[in-house]
Structure formats: structure tokens, C-alpha cells
Protein backbone atom coordinates (compact mmCIF):
# COMPACT_ATOMS: atom_id res chain seq x y z
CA UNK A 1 3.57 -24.64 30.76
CA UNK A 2 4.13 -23.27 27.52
CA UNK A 3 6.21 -19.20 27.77
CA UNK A 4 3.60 -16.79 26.52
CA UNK A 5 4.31 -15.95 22.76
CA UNK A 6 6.33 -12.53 22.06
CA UNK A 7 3.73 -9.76 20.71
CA UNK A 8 4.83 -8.30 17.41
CA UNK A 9 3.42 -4.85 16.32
CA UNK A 10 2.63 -3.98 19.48
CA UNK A 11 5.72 -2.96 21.43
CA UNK A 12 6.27 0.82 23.58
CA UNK A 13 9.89 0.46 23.74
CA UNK A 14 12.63 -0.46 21.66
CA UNK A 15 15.02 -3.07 22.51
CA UNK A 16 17.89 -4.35 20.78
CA UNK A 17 17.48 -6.99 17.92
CA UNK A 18 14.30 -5.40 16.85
CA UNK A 19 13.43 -4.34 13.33
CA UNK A 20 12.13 -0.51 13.44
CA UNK A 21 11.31 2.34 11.31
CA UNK A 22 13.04 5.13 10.98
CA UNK A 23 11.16 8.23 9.91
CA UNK A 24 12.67 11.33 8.16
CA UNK A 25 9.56 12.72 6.88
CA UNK A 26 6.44 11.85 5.73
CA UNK A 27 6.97 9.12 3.15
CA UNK A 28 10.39 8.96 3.31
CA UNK A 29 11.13 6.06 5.93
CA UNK A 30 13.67 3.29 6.41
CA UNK A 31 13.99 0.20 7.92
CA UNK A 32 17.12 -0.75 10.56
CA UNK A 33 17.77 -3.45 13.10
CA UNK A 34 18.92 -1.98 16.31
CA UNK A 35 22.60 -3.70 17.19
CA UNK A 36 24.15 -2.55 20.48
CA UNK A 37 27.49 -0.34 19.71
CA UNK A 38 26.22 0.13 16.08
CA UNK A 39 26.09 3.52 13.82
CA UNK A 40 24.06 4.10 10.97
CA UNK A 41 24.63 7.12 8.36
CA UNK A 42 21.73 8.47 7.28
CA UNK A 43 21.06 11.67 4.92
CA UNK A 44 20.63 13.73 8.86
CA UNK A 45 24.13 12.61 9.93
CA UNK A 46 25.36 9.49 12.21
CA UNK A 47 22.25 7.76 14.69
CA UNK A 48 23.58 5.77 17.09
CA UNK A 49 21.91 2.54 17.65
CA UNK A 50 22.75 2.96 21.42
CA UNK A 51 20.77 6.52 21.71
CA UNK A 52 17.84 3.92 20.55
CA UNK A 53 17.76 1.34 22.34
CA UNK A 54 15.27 1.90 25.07
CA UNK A 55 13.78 5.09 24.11
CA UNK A 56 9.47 4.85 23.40
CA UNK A 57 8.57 4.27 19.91
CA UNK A 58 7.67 7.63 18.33
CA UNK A 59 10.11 9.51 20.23
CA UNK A 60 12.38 12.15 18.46
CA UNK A 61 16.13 10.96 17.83
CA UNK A 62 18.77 13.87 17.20
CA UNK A 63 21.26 12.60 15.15
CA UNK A 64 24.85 14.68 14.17
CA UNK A 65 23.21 16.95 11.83
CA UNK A 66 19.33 17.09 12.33
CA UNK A 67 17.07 14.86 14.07
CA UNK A 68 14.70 11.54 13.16
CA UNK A 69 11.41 9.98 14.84
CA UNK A 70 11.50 6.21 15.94
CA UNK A 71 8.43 4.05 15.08
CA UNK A 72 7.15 1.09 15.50
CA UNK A 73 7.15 -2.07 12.97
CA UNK A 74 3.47 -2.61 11.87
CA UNK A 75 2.12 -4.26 8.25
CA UNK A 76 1.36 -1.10 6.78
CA UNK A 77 5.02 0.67 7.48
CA UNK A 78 7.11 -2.27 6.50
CA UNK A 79 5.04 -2.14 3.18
CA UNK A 80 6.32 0.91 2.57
CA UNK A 81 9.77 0.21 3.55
CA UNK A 82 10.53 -3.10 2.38
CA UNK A 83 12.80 -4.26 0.35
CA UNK A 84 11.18 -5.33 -3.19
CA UNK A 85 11.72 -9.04 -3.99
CA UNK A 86 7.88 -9.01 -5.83
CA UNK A 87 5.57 -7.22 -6.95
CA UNK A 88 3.66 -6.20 -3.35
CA UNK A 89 -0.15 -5.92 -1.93
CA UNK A 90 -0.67 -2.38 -0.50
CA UNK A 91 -2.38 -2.00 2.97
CA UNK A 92 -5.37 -0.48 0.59
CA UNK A 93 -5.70 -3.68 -0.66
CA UNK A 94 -4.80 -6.08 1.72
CA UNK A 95 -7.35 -4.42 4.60
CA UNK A 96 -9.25 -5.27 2.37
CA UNK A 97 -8.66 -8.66 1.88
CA UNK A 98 -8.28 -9.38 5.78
CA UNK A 99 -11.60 -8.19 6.59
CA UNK A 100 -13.35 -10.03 3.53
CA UNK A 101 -12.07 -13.38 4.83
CA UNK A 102 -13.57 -12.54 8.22
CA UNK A 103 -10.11 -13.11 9.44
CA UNK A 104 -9.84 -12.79 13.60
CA UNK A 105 -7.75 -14.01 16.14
CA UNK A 106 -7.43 -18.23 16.15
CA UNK A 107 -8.00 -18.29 12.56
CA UNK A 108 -6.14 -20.60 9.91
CA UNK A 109 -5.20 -18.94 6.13
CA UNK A 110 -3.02 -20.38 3.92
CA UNK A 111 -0.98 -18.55 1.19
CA UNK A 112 0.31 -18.34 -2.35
CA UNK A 113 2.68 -16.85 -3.10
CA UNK A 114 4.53 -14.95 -0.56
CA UNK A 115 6.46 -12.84 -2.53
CA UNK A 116 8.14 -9.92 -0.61
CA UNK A 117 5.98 -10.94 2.51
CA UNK A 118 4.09 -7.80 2.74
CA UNK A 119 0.63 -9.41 2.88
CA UNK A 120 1.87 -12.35 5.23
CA UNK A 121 2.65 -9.91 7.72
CA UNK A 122 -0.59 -8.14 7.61
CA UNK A 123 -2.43 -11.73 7.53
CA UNK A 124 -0.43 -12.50 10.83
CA UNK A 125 -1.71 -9.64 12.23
CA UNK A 126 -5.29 -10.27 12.30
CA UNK A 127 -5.10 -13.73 13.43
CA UNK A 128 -2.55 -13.71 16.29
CA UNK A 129 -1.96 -14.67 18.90
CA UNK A 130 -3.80 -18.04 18.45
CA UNK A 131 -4.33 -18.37 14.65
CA UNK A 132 -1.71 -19.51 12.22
CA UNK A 133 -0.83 -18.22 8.53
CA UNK A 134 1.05 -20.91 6.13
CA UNK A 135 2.48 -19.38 3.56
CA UNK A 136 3.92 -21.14 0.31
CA UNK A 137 6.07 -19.73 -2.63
CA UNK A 138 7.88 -21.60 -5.21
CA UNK A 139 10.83 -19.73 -5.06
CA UNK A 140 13.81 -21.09 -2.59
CA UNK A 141 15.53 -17.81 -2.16
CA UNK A 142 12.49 -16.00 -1.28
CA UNK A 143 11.14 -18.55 1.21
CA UNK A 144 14.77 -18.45 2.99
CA UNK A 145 14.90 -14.16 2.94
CA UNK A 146 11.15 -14.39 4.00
CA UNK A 147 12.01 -16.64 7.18
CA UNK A 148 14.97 -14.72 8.41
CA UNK A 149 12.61 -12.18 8.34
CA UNK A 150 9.58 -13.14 10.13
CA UNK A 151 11.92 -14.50 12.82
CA UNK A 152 13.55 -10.85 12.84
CA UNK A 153 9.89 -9.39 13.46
CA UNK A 154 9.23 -12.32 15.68
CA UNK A 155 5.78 -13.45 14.27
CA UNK A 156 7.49 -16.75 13.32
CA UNK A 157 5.92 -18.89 16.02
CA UNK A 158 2.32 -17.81 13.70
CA UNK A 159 3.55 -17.76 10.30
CA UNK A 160 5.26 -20.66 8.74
CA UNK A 161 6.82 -20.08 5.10
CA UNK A 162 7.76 -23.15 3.38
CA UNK A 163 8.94 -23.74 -0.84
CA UNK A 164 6.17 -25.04 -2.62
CA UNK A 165 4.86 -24.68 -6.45
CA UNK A 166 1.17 -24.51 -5.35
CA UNK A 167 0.48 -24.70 -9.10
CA UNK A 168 1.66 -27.57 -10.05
CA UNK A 169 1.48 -29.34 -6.66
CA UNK A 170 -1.60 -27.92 -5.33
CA UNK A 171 -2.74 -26.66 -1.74
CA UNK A 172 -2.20 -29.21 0.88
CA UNK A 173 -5.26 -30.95 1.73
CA UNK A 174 -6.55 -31.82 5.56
CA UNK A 175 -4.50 -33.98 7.31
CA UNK A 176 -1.63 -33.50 5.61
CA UNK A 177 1.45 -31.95 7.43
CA UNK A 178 1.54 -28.28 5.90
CA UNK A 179 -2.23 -28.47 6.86
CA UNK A 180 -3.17 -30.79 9.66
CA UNK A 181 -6.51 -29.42 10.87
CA UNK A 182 -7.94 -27.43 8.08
CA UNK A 183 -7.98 -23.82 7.10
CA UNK A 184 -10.54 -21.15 7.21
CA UNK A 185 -9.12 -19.07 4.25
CA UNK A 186 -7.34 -19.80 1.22
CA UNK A 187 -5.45 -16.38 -0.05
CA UNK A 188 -4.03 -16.96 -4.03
CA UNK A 189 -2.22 -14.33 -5.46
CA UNK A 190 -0.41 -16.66 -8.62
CA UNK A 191 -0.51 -15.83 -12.43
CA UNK A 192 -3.05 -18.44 -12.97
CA UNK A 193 -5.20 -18.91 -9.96
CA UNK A 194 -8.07 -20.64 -12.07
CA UNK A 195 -5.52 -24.07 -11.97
CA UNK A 196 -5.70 -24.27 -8.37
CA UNK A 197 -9.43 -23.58 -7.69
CA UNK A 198 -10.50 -27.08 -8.17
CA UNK A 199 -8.99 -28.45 -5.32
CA UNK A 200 -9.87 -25.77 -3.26
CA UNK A 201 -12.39 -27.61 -1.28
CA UNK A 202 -10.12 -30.59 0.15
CA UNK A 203 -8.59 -27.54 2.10
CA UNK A 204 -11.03 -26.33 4.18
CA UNK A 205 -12.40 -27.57 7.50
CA UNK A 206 -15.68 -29.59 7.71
CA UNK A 207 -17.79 -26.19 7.90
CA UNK A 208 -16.25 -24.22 4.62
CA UNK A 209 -14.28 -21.45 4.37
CA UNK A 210 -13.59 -18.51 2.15
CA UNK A 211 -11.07 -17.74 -0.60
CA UNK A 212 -9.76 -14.45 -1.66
CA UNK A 213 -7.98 -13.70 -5.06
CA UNK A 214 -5.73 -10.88 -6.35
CA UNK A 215 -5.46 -10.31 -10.00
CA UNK A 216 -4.49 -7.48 -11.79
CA UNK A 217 -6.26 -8.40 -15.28
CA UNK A 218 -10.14 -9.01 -15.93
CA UNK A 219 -8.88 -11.80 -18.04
CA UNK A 220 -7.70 -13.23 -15.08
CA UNK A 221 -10.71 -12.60 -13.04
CA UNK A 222 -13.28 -14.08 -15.83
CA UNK A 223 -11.60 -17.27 -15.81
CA UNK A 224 -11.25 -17.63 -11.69
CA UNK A 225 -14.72 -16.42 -12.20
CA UNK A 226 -15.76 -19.87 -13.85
CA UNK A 227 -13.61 -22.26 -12.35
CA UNK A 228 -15.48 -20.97 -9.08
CA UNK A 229 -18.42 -21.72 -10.61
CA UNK A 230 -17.46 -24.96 -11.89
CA UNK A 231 -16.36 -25.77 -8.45
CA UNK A 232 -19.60 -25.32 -6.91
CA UNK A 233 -18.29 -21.66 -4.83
CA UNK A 234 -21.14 -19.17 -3.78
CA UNK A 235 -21.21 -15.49 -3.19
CA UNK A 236 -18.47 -14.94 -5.89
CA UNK A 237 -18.16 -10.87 -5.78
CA UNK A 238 -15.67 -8.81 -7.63
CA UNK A 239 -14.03 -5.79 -5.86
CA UNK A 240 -12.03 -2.74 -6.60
CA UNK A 241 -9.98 -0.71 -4.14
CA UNK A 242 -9.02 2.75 -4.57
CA UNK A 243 -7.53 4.86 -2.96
CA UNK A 244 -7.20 8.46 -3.28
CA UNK A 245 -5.29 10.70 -0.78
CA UNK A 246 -5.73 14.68 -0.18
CA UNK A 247 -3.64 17.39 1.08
CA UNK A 248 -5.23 20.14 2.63
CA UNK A 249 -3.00 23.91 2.54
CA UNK A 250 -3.41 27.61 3.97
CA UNK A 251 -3.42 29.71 1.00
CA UNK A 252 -4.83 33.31 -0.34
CA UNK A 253 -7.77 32.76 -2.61
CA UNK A 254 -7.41 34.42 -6.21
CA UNK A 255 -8.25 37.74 -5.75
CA UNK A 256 -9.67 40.81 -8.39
CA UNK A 257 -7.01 43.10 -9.37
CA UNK A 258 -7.73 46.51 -10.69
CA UNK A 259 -4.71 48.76 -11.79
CA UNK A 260 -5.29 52.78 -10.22
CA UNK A 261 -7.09 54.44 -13.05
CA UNK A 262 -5.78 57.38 -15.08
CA UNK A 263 -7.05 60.82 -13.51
CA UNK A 264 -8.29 62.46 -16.73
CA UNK A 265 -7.33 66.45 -17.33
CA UNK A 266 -9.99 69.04 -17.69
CA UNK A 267 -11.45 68.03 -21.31
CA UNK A 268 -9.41 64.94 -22.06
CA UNK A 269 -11.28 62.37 -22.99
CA UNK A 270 -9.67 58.11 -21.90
CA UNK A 271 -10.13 55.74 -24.71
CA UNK A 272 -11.69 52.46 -23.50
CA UNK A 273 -9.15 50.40 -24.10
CA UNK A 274 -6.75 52.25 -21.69
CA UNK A 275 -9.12 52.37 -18.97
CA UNK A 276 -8.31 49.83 -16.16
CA UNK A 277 -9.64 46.23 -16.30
CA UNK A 278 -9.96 43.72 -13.83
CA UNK A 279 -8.48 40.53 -13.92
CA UNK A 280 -7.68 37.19 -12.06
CA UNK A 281 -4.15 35.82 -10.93
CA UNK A 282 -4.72 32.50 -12.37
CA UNK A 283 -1.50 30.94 -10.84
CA UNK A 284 -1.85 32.11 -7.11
CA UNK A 285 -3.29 28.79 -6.11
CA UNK A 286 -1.51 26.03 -7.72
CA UNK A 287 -3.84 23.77 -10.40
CA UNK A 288 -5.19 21.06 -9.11
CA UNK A 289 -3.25 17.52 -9.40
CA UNK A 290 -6.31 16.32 -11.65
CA UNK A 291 -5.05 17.59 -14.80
CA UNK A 292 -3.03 20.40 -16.14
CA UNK A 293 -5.43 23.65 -17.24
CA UNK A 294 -2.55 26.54 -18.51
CA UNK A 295 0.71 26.99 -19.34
CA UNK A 296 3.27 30.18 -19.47
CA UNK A 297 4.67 28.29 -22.85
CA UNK A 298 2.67 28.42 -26.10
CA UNK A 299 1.97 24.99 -27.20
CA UNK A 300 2.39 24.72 -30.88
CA UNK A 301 -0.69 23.34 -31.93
CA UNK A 302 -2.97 24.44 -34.18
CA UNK A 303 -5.77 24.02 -32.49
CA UNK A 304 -4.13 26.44 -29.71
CA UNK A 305 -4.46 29.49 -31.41
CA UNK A 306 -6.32 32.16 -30.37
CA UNK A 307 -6.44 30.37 -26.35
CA UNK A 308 -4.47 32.91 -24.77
CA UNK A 309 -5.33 34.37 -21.35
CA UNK A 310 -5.55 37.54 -20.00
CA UNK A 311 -2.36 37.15 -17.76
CA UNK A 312 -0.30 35.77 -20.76
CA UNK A 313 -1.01 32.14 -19.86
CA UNK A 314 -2.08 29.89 -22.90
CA UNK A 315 -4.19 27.01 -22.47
CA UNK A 316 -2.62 23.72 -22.62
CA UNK A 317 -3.80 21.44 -25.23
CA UNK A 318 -4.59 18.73 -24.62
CA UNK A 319 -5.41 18.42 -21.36
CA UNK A 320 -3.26 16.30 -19.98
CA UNK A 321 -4.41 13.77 -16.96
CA UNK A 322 -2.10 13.12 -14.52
CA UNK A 323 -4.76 11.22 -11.99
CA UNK A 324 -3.05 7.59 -11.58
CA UNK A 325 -4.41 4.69 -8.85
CA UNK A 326 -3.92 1.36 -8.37
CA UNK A 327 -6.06 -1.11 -9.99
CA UNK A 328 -6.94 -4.43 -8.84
CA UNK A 329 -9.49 -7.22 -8.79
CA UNK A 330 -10.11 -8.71 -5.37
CA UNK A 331 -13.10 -11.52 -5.19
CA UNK A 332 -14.29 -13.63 -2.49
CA UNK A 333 -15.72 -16.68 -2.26
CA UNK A 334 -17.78 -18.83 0.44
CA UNK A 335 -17.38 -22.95 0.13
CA UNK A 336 -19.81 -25.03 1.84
CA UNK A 337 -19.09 -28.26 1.66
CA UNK A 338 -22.21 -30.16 0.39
């Protein structure tokens, strides 16, 4: 009888050996691997790895000057915590991704590349405890850092990472040892995914499957577009994720101001333009991340002049955006073998 397989992402307490996040704030995280008899320095002093060890995840640490929270490893936290090797898939993108190849626990998806292993880990995920992920990369020193890894998290009795140029080599086809049984996704994220496509379908197991790409470039996507085609695919679909996160604050609404007016003497009479006028504190709520709307400097512009405000605020011109997201191209495919 076969031990039952270790649970990753799922743990209440922390032992020692695992990989957790430490929390300082919101976004600022960092990753450690709890060593009995260890210190870490961190920016709030010296943490113990012993005052760890057992404690519940999201528990509050003190450390020698200040204090930390404990969490949890999960997909979306290590993506934000990992160390770069590639280019990485966000958890925007790649929930998207796992839920358009209908991914669920027993299933079989293979992978190229795996980069910085962010994806892989969100792959393994969905399918455990039964499924399986193979993942393939053509670089040596990535495969080896992306192994100690997923042994580190313990999801490597689902995930196998091996060195392989899928571009020039191809996906490995049913029966072959890197695929003995057939997958039920293909995910590609290469520079040239269109070389690949036509030997999708040897892949797959006797009742289809689906195929997800990622490209950054609509160049890209026209030409995976038509080697789909070509290759007989159905349901091709082109998607866009994005993303865009709000803050919400307590703050006093911009208010009327009128100065006290002068109290005129018997027989005086109060020009007009020294009686009081209202106006509007244009800078008590901060401007919107959107764009930019004023500025206390003057821009020197020519077409500036004369856009002063009534608080000595000029309008900015031009306006300048500061709205950035992520773009990418995410399509998904359907083979049924004829």
C-alpha cells in the first residue's frame, strides 16, 4: 500500500523544511525555508526560525524590532515572491488559463516552457492529488533550480520537469516515456508556438483535448491562429485578461469655502471684486490614478496660458496617462480527433 501523497498548499501549521511566506505588509512579502536553530534579518529585526516552527499559518511573529505575519505557500503568493529566472504568468492570467482547459483533479497537462515555474505550480494545483503536470524547458539550469524547487514545496510526486527543446524536438507523443497515457491539455508559452501546433494532435488521448497559448504579440496570435486552423482545431477563441485593482479611503469631500465678508461702514460702498467669493479646494482629495488633471508648477507651454485656477493651480498639459495593465493573448483550442 502506497503512503498517501503529502498535500502542498494546504497546510495549518508550519513545520520545519517548509517553504513559507513571510509578510511585512501588503505587497511587500518574502520567501524563507524554515531551518531549525536558524535566524533571518529582515528590515523588522532578527526572526527566529525556531519562534516559527509550529506556530498556525497566518499567525503574527514579533521579531527584535517590530513584528511579521506567517503565511502559507500557495501559486498566487510564490508568484509574487519568486525569484525571476523568466519572464512570469500572473495568477490574473494563469486562473485563467486553468479554468479554460477545464483542468480538475486526475487531469494530465503538459508544458512549455517552464520558465520561473510560476504557472507549473498553479497547474499542479488544480489537478492534484491524482493528475500529473509534465513540464519541459530547454534550458538545463532552469530545469535543475525548478526541481529543487518543486521538491522544496513538495508537489514533486505531480509535477515532473525535465530539459527538452519542445521546438525543435516537439511534444512527446502517446506512448512515449515523457507521455505514456496521453494528456488532456497542452499549455505553450514559447516564442514561436505556431512550429509546434502541428503535432499537437499525436499528444492527446483518444477523446481530444484542449490547448492553451500565451503570447504577448497579435503577430504571434495570427499565426497560432492559422496553424490551428491548418491543423484541423475548433473553438479557437482569443482572450484578454485585465486586471484592475481599487483602493477604497475615508476622506473629507471638497468642500465650499467662503472668506467672512467685509462689514461695510455707514455709506461705504464694497467694490465687487473685493467682496468674498467662493471657491473649491481642488487638492483635498488626491487626483485620481487615471491621469494627472493640475499642477502647483506652471508648465511652459504655450498652449497653457491663460489655464490657471482659482487656487493658483495650473492645468497640466498634456494630460498625462498614467493607467498601465498587463496585456496578453490567451486562446484555447478543442482537438477532436477525427
Amino acid at each position: 500500500m502506497q503512503p498517501p501523497r503529502k498535500r502542498p498548499f494546504r497546510k495549518t501549521i508550519a513545520s520545519e523544511g517548509d517553504t513559507v511566506i513571510i509578510s511585512f505588509g501588503k505587497n511587500d512579502t518574502m520567501i524563507m525555508r524554515l531551518l531549525r536553530g536558524d535566524i533571518t534579518q529582515l528590515k523588522f529585526g532578527a526572526l527566529k526560525h525556531n519562534d516559527v516552527i509550529g506556530k498556525p499559518y497566518g499567525s503574527r511573529i514579533n521579531t527584535s524590532r517590530g513584528h511579521v505575519y506567517l503565511l502559507a505557500l500557495d501559486p498566487a503568493l510564490w508568484s509574487a515572491s519568486l525569484p525571476h529566472r523568466t519572464q512570469i504568468i500572473y495568477p490574473t492570467d494563469a486562473s485563467m488559463i486553468v479554468g479554460r482547459l477545464d483542468l480538475v483533479p486526475g487531469s494530465r497537462v503538459m508544458e512549455a516552457g517552464t520558465g520561473s515555474g510560476a504557472l507549473t505550480h498553479a497547474l499542479a494545483q488544480a489537478v492534484w492529488p491524482t493528475g500529473c503536470v509534465r513540464t519541459f524547458d530547454f534550458h538545463q539550469e532552469r530545469v535543475n533550480r525548478a526541481r529543487v524547487e518543486f521538491e522544496q514545496h513538495e508537489i514533486a510526486d505531480i509535477v515532473h520537469v525535465e530539459q527538452l527543446d519542445v521546438l525543435t524536438e516537439g511534444f512527446p507523443t502517446v506512448g512515449s516515456p515523457y507521455n505514456p497515457e496521453g494528456v488532456h491539455a497542452v499549455m505553450i508559452d514559447l516564442p514561436e508556438p505556431w512550429v509546434v501546433i502541428p503535432r499537437l494532435s499525436d499528444c492527446f488521448t483518444t477523446s481530444g483535448g484542449r490547448v492553451c497559448i500565451f503570447s504577448p504579440c497579435i503577430e504571434q496570435v495570427q499565426k497560432s491562429c492559422d496553424a490551428l486552423r491548418a491543423s484541423n482545431f475548433a473553438d479557437i477563441e482569443v482572450l484578454e485578461c485585465v486586471q484592475r485593482t481599487y483602493d477604497f479611503v475615508h476622506t473629507v469631500l471638497n468642500k465650499s469655502k467662503v472668506e467672512p465678508a467685509e462689514v461695510p461702514r455707514d455709506g461705504d460702498q464694497i467694490e465687487d471684486e473685493k467682496k468674498p467669493k467662493p471657491f473649491f479646494d481642488r487638492h483635498l482629495f488626491p487626483p485620481p490614478p487615471k491621469y494627472v488633471t493640475s499642477t502647483r508648477n506652471a508648465v511652459r507651454d504655450e498652449r497653457s496660458k491663460g489655464m490657471q485656477h482659482a487656487d493658483g493651480s495650473w492645468e497640466a498639459y498634456p494630460k498625462v496617462s498614467a493607467l498601465f495593465f498587463f496585456y496578453t493573448n490567451t486562446f484555447e483550442s478543442k482537438f477532436q480527433p477525427a
